[in-house]
Protein backbone atom coordinates (compact mmCIF):
# COMPACT_ATOMS: atom_id res chain seq x y z
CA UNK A 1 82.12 29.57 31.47
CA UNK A 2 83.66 33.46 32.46
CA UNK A 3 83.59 33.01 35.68
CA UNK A 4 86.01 32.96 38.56
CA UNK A 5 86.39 31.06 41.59
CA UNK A 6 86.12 32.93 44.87
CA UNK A 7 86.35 32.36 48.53
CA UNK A 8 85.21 28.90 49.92
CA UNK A 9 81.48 28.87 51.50
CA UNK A 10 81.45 25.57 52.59
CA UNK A 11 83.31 22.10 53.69
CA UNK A 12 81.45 18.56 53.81
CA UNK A 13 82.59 15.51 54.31
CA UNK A 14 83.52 14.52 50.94
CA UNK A 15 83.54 18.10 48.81
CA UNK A 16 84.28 21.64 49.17
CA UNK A 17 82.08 24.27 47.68
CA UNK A 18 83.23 27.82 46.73
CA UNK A 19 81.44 30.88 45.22
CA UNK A 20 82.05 32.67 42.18
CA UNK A 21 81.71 35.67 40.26
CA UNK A 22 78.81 35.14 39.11
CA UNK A 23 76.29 34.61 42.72
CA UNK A 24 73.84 32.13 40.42
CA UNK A 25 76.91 29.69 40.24
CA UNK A 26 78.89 27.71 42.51
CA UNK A 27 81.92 25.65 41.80
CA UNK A 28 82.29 22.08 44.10
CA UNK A 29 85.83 20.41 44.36
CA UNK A 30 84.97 16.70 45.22
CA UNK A 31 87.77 15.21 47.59
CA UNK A 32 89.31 12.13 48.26
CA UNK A 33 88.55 12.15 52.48
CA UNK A 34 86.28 8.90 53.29
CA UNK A 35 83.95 9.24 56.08
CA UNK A 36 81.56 6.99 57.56
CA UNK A 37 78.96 6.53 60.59
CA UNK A 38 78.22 10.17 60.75
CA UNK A 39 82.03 11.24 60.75
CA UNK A 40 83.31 8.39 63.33
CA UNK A 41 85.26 6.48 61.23
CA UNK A 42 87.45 8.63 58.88
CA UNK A 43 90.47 7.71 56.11
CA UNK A 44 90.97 8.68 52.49
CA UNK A 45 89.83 6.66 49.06
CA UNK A 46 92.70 7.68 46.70
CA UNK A 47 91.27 8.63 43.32
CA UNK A 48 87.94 8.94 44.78
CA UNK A 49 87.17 12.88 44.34
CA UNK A 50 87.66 12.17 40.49
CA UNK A 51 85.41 9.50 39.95
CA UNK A 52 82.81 10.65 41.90
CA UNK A 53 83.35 14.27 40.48
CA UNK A 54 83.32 12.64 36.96
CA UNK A 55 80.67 9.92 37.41
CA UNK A 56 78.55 12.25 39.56
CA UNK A 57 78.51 14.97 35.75
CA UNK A 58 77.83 11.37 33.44
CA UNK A 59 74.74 10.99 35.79
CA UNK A 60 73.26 14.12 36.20
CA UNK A 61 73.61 14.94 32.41
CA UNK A 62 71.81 11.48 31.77
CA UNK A 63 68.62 12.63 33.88
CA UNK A 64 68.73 16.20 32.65
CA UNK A 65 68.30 14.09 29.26
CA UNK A 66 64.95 12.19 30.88
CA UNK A 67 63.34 15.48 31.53
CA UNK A 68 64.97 15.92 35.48
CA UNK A 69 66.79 19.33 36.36
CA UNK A 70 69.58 18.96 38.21
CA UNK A 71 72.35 21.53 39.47
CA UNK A 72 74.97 20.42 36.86
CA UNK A 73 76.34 23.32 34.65
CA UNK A 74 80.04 22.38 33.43
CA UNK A 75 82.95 20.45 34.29
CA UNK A 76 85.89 22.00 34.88
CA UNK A 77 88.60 19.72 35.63
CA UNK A 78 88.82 16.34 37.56
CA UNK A 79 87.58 17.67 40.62
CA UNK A 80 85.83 20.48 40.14
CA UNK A 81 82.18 21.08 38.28
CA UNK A 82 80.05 24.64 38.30
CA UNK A 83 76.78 24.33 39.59
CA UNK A 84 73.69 26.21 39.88
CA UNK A 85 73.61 27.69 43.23
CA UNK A 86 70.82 26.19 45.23
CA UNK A 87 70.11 26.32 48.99
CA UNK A 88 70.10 22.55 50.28
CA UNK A 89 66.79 21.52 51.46
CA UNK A 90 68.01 19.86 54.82
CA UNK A 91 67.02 16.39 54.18
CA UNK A 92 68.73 13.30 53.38
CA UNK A 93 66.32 11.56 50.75
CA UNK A 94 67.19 7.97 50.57
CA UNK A 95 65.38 5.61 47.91
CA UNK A 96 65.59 2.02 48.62
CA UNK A 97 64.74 -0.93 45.93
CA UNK A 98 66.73 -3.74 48.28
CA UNK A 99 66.97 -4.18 51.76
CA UNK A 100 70.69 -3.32 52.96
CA UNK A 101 72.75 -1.26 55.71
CA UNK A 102 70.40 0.44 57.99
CA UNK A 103 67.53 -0.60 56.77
CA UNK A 104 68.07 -4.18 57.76
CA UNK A 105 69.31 -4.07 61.16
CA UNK A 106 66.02 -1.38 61.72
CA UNK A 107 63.58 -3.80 60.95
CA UNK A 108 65.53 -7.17 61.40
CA UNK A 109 65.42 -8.01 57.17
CA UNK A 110 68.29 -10.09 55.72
CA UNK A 111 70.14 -8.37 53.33
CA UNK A 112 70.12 -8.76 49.70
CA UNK A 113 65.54 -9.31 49.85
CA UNK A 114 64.03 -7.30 47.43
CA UNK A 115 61.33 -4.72 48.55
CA UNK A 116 58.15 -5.09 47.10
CA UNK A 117 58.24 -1.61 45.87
CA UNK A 118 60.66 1.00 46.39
CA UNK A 119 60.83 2.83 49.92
CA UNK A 120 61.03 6.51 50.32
CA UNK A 121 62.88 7.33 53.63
CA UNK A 122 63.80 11.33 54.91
CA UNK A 123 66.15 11.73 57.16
CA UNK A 124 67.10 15.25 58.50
CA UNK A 125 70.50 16.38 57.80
CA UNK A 126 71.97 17.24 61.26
CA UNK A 127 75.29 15.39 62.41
CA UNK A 128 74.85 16.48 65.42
CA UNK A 129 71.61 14.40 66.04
CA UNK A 130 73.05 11.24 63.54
CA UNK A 131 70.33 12.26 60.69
CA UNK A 132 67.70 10.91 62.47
CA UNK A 133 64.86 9.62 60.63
CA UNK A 134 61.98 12.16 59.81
CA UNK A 135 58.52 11.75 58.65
CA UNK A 136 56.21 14.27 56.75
CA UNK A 137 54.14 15.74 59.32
CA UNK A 138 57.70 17.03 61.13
CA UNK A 139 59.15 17.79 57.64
CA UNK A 140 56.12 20.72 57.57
CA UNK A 141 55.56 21.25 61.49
CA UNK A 142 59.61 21.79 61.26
CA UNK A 143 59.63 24.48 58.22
CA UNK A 144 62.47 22.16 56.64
CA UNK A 145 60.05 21.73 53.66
CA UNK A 146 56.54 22.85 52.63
CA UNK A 147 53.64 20.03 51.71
CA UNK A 148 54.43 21.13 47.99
CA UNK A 149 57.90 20.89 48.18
CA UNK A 150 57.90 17.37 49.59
CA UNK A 151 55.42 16.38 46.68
CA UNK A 152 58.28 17.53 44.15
CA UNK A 153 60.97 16.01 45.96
CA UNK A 154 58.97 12.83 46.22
CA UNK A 155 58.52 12.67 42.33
CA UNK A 156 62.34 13.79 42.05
CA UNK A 157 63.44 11.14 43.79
CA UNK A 158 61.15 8.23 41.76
CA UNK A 159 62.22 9.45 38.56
CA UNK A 160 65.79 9.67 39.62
CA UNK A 161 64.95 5.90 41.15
CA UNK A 162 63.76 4.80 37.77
CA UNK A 163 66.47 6.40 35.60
CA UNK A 164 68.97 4.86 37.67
CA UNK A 165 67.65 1.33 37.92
CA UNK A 166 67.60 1.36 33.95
CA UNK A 167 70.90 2.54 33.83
CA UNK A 168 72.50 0.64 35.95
CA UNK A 169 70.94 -3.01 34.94
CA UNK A 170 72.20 -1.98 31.15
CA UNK A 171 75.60 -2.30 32.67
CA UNK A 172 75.15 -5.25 35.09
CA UNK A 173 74.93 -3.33 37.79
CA UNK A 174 71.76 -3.69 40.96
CA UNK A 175 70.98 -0.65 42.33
CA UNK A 176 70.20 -1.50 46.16
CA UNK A 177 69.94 1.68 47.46
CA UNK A 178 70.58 5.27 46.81
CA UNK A 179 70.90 8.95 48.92
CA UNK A 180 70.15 12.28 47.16
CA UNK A 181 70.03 15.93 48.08
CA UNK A 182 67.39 18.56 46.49
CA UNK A 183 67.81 22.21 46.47
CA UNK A 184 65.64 25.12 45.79
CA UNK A 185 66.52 27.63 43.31
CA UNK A 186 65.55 31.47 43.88
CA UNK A 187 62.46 30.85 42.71
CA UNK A 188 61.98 27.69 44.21
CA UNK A 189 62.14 25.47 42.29
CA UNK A 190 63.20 22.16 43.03
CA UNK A 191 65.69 20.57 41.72
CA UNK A 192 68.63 17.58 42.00
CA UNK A 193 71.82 18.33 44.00
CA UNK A 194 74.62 16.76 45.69
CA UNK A 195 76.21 14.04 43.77
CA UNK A 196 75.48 10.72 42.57
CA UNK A 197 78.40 8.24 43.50
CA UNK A 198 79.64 5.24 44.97
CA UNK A 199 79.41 7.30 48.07
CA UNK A 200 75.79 7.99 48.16
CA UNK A 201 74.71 4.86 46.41
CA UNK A 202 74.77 1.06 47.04
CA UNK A 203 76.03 -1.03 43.45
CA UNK A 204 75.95 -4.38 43.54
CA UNK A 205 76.97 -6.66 40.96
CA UNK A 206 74.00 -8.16 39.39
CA UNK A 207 75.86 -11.70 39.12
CA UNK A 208 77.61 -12.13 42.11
CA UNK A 209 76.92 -9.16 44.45
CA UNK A 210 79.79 -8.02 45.01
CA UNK A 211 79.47 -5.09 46.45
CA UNK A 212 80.75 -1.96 44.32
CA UNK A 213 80.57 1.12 46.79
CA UNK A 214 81.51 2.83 49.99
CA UNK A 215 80.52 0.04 51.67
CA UNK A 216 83.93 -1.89 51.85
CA UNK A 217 85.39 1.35 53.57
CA UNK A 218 82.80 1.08 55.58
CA UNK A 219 82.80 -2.62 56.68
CA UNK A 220 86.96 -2.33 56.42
CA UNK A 221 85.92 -5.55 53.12
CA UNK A 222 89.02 -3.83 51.48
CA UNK A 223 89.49 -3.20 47.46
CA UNK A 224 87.79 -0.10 47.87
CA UNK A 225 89.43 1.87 44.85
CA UNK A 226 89.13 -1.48 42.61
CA UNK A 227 85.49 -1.06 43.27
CA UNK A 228 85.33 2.70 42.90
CA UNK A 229 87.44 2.11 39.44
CA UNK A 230 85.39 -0.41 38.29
CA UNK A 231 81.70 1.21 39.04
CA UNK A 232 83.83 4.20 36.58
CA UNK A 233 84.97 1.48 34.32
CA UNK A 234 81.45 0.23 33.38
CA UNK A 235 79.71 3.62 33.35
CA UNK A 236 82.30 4.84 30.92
CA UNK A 237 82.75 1.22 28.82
CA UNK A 238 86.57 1.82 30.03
CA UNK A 239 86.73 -1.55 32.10
């Protein structure tokens, strides 16, 4: 694309996003800081800004093949990816298939049980408050999303669920769990954002369960870049 990178609008935890040129595009630099428990535990995944930049692109161009728009526009390099420029619904949409992390220790399950059916969980995105857990009725009292918007996120983030789960058991892979972002366009539409990552999702091995994601940072289970490098390894058939 002929467009050039401009000043820097924004710095999360694990990207940077700058604007360009051209105001309908952004470009994101993914980064290799490692952050969990709302910020409180901090460190760096070597190598991780480039797989999650690069597995985050193999994803999204996957669902933009099942019929889901997402903000994906080009790759650049490594690190960095143009994107449509959306304004981030503030919502942490988190699909769950097992029961894991959080969810366990909130309603006392063992890890590892299957869910009868997949669970749809908002949180609002506000550090400041640890993303607490939202429901719809505050979603609309709040303004963070109107009744029609959350019925388009809500089929977003099943047919991202369902892409994913097919994916993923093609390559021996369980998806447990998974966190996406939506953003609207200027005309408001809805549409897939963030990333899609061993940072935002939980990969187990469908064998053993070994856990393939941010989780060993987070639980200090160490070989976290073997299991970033081999989540990459089976996506790209590069093991």
């Amino acid at each position: 694309m002929n467009i050039t990178k401009l000043n820097q609008i924004y710095e999360g935890k694990a990207k940077k996003v700058y604007a360009t040129s051209d105001p309908a595009y952004y470009i994101v630099e993914y980064k290799d800081d490692a952050t969990a428990f709302n910020g409180l535990k901090k460190g760096t995944i070597t190598g991780k800004g480039v797989i999650n930049n690069k597995m985050s692109n193999i994803m999204f161009r996957m669902l933009e093949g099942k019929g889901i728009k997402t903000h994906f526009v080009e790759e650049l390099s490594d690190r960095e990816t143009v994107v449509r420029a959306v304004k981030i619904v503030p919502l942490e949409i988190i699909i769950r298939n097992v029961a894991a992390g959080s969810f366990s220790k909130r309603y006392g399950v063992e890890e590892g049980r299957e869910l009868k059916c997949p669970t749809l969980e908002f949180s609002l995105k506000d550090d400041a408050l640890n993303d607490p857990l939202i429901n719809d009725s505050h979603i609309i009292a709040l303004g963070v999303a109107t009744e029609k918007e959350l019925e388009q996120i809500r089929k977003l983030a099943y047919g991202v669920n369902d892409a994913l789960k097919e994916f993923f058991a093609s390559i021996g892979v369980k998806l447990i769990d998974f966190k996406i972002e939506a953003g609207r366009l200027p005309d408001g539409t809805i549409i897939l954002a963030d990333e899609i990552s061993p940072d935002t999702c939980r990969f187990w091995d469908a064998k053993t369960n070994e856990k393939l994601d941010k989780d060993r940072f987070r639980r200090d289970m160490g070989r976290v870049e073997e299991a970033y490098h081999e989540i990459f390894g089976r996506i790209t058939g590069k093991k």
